[in-house]
C-alpha atoms as a PDB file:
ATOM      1  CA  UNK A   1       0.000   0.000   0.000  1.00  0.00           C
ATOM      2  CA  UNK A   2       2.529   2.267   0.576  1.00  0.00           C
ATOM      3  CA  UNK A   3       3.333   2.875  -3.358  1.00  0.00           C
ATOM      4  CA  UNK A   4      -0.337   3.503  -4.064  1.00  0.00           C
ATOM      5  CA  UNK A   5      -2.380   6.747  -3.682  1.00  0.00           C
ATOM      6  CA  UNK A   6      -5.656   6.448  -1.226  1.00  0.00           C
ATOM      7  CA  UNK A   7      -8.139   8.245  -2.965  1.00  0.00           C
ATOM      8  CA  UNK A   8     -10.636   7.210  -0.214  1.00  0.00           C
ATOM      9  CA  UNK A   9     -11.156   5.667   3.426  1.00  0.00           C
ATOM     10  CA  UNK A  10     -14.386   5.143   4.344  1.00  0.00           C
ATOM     11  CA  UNK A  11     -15.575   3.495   8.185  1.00  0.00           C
ATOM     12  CA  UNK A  12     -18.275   0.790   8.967  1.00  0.00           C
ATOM     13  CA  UNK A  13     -19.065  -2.072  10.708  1.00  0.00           C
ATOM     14  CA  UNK A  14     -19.449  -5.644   9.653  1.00  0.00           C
ATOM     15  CA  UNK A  15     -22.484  -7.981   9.911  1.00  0.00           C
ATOM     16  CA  UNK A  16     -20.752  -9.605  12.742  1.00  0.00           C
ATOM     17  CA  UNK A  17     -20.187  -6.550  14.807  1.00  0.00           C
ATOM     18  CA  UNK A  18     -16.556  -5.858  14.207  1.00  0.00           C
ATOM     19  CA  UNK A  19     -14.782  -2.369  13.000  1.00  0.00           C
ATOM     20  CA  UNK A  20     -14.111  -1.959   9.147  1.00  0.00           C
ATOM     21  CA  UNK A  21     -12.280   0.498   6.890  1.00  0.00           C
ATOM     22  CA  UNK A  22     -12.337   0.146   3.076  1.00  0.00           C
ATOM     23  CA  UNK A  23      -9.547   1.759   1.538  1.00  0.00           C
ATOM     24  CA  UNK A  24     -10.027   2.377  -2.322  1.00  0.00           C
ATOM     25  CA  UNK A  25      -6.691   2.969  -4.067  1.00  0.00           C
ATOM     26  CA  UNK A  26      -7.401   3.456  -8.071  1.00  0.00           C
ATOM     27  CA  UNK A  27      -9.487   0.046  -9.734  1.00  0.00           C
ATOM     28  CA  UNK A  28      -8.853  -2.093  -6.464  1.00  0.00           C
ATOM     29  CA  UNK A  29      -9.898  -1.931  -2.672  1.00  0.00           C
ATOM     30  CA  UNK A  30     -10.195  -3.713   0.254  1.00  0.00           C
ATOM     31  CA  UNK A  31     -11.144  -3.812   3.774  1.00  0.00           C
ATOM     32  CA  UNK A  32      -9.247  -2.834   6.398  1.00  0.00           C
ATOM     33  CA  UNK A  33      -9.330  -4.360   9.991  1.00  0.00           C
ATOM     34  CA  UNK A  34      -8.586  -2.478  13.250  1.00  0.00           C
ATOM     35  CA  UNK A  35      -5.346  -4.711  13.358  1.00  0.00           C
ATOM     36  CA  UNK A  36      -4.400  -3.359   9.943  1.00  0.00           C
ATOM     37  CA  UNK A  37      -5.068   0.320  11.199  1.00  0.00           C
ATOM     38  CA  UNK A  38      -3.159  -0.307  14.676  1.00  0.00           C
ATOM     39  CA  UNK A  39      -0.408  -1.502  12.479  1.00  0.00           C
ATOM     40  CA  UNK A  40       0.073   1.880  10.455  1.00  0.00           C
ATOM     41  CA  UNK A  41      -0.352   3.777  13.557  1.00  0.00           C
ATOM     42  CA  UNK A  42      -3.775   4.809  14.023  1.00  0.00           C
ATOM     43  CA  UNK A  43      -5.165   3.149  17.289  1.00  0.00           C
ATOM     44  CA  UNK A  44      -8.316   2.906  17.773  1.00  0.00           C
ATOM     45  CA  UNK A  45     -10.045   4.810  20.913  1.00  0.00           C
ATOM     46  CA  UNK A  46     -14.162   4.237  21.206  1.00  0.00           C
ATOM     47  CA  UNK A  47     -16.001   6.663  23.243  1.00  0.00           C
ATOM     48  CA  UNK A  48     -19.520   5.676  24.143  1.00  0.00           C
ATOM     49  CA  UNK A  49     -20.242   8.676  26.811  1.00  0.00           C
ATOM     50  CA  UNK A  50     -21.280  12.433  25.630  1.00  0.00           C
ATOM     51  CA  UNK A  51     -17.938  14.075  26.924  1.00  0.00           C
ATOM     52  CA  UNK A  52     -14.393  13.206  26.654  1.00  0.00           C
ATOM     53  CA  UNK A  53     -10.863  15.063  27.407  1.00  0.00           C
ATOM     54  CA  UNK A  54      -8.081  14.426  25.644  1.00  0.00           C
ATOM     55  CA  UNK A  55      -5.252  12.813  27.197  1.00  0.00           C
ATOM     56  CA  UNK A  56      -1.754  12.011  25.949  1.00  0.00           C
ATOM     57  CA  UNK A  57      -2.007   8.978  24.629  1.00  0.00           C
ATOM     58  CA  UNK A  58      -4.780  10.151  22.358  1.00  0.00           C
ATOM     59  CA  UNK A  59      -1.812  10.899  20.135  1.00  0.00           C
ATOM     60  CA  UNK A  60      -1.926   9.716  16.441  1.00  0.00           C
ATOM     61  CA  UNK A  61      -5.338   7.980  17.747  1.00  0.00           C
ATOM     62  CA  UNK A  62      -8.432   7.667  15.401  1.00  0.00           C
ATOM     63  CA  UNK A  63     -10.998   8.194  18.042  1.00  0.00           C
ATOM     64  CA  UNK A  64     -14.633   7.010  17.655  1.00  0.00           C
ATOM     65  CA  UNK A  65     -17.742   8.640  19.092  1.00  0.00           C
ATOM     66  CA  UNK A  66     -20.728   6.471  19.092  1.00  0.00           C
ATOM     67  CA  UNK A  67     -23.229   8.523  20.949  1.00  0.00           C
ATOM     68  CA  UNK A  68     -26.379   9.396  20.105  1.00  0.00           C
ATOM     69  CA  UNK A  69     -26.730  12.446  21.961  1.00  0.00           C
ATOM     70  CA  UNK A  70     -24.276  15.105  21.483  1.00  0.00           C
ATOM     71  CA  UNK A  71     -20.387  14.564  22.545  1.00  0.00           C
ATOM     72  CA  UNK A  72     -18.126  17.486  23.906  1.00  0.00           C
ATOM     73  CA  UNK A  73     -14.346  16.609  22.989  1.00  0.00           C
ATOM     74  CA  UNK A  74     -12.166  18.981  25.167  1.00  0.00           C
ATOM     75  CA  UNK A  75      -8.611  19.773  24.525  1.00  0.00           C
ATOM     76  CA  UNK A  76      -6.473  21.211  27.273  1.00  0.00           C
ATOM     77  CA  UNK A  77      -2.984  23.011  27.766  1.00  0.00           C
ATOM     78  CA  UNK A  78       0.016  21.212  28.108  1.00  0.00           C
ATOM     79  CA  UNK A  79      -1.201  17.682  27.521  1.00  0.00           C
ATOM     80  CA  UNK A  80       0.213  17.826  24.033  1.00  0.00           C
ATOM     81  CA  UNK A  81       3.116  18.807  22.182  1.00  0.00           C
ATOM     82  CA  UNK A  82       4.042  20.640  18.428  1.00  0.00           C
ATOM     83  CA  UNK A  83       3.388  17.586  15.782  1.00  0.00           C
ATOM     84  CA  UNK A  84       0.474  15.564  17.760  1.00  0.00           C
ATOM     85  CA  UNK A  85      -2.718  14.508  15.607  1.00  0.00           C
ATOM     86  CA  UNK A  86      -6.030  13.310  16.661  1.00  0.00           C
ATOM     87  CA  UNK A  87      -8.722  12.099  14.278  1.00  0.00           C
ATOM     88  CA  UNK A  88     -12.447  12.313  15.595  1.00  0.00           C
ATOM     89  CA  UNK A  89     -15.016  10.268  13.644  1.00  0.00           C
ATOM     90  CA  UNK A  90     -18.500  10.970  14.408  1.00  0.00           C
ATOM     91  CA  UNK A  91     -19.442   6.887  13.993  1.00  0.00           C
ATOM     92  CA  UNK A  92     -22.943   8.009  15.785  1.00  0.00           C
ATOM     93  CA  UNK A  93     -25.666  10.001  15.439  1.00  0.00           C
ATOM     94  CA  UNK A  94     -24.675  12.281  18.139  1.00  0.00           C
ATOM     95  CA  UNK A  95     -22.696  15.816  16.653  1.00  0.00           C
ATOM     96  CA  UNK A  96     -19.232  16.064  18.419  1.00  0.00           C
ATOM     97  CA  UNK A  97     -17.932  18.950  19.283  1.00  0.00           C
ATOM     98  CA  UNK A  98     -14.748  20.179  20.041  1.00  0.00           C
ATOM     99  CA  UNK A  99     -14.167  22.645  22.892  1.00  0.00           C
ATOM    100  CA  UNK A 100     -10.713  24.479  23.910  1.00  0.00           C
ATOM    101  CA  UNK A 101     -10.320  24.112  27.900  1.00  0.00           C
ATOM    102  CA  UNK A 102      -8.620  26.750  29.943  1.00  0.00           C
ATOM    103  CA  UNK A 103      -5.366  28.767  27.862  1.00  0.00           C
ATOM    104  CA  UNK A 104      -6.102  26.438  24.716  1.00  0.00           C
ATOM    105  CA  UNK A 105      -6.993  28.104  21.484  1.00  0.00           C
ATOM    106  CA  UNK A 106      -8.441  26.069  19.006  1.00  0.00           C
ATOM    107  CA  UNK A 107      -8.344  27.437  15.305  1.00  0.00           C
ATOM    108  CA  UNK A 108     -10.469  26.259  12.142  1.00  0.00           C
ATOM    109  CA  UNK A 109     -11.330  27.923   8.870  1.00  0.00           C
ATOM    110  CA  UNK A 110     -14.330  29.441   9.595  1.00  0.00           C
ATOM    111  CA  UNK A 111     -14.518  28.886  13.165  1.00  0.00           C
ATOM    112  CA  UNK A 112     -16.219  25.540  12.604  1.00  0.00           C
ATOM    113  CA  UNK A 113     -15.421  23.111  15.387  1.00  0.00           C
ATOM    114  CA  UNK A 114     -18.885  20.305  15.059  1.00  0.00           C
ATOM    115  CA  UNK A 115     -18.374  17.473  13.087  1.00  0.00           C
ATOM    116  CA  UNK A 116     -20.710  17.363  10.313  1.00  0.00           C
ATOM    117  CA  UNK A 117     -23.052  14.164  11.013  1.00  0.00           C
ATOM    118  CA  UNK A 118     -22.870  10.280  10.980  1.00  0.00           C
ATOM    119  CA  UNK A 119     -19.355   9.254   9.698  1.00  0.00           C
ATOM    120  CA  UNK A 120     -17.626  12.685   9.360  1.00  0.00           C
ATOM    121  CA  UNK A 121     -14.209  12.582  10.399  1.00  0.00           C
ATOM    122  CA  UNK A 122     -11.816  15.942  11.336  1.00  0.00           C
ATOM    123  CA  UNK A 123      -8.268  15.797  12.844  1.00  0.00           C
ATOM    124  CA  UNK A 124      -6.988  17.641  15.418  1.00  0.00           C
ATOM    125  CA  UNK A 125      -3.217  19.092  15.098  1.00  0.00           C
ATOM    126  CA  UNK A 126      -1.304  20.419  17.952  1.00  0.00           C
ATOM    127  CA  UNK A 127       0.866  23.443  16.974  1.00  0.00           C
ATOM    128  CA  UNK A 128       2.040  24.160  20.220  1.00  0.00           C
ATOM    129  CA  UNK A 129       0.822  23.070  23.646  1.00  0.00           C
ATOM    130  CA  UNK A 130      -1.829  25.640  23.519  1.00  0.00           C
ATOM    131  CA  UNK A 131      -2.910  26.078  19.908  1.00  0.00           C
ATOM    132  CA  UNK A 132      -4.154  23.507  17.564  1.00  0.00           C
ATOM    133  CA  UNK A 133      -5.742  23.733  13.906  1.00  0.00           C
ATOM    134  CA  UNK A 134      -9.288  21.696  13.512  1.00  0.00           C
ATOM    135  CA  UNK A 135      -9.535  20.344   9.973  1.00  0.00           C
ATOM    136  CA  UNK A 136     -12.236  18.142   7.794  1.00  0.00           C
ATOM    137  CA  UNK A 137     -16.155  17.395   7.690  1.00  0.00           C
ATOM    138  CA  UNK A 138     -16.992  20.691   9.990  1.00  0.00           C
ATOM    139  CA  UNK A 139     -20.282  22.718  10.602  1.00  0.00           C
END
């Protein structure tokens, strides 16, 4: 895989219950398991509950909100360093949003910090241990 392009990445979940990606790279794709994902460094970290914080070993995690009520994902100050990426998925119905805790300042191109329903996915990059740039599927 690491030769090919992705052109997309797309989350679900199997008749049998367990986690999925399908990765399409040109004419050919396949499914990904959470092994596969662990294995090129993105960890998955399942949140059932409507608020979360951050903590350091959130870093380079793909974390998954299943809620169907609304989720509040808080970063705070000096829990991560320059370079650190989160990805959120909204895997439930429940809109996740992200909220900057005490000295943090969280900046996105519009000022859109809610993920934008069932499936979207945004990443979270730390610039410095009090700034960090929201990108992706945002309302």
């Amino acid at each position: 895989m690491a030769d090919k392009n992705i052109s997309a990445l797309t989350a679900g979940t199997t008749p049998d219950g367990t986690e999925k990606l399908h990765v399409i790279q040109g004419a050919n794709s396949r499914r990904l398991t959470t092994a596969d994902v662990a294995a090129i460094g993105l960890a998955f970290n399942t949140q059932v509950g409507t608020a979360y914080t951050a903590v350091a070993t959130d870093r380079g995690k793909w974390i998954r909100f299943t809620n169907a009520s609304a989720v509040t994902f808080t970063v705070n100050s000096g829990v991560h360093t320059a370079g650190d990426e989160i990805t959120l998925e909204q895997a439930g119905t429940g809109v996740v949003t992200v909220t900057a805790g005490a000295g943090v300042t969280v900046n996105s191109r519009g000022s859109l910090i809610a993920t934008n329903g069932p499936y979207a996915v945004a990443t979270l990059k730390c610039i410095s241990s009090s700034v960090f740039t929201l990108v992706g599927d945002l309302v």
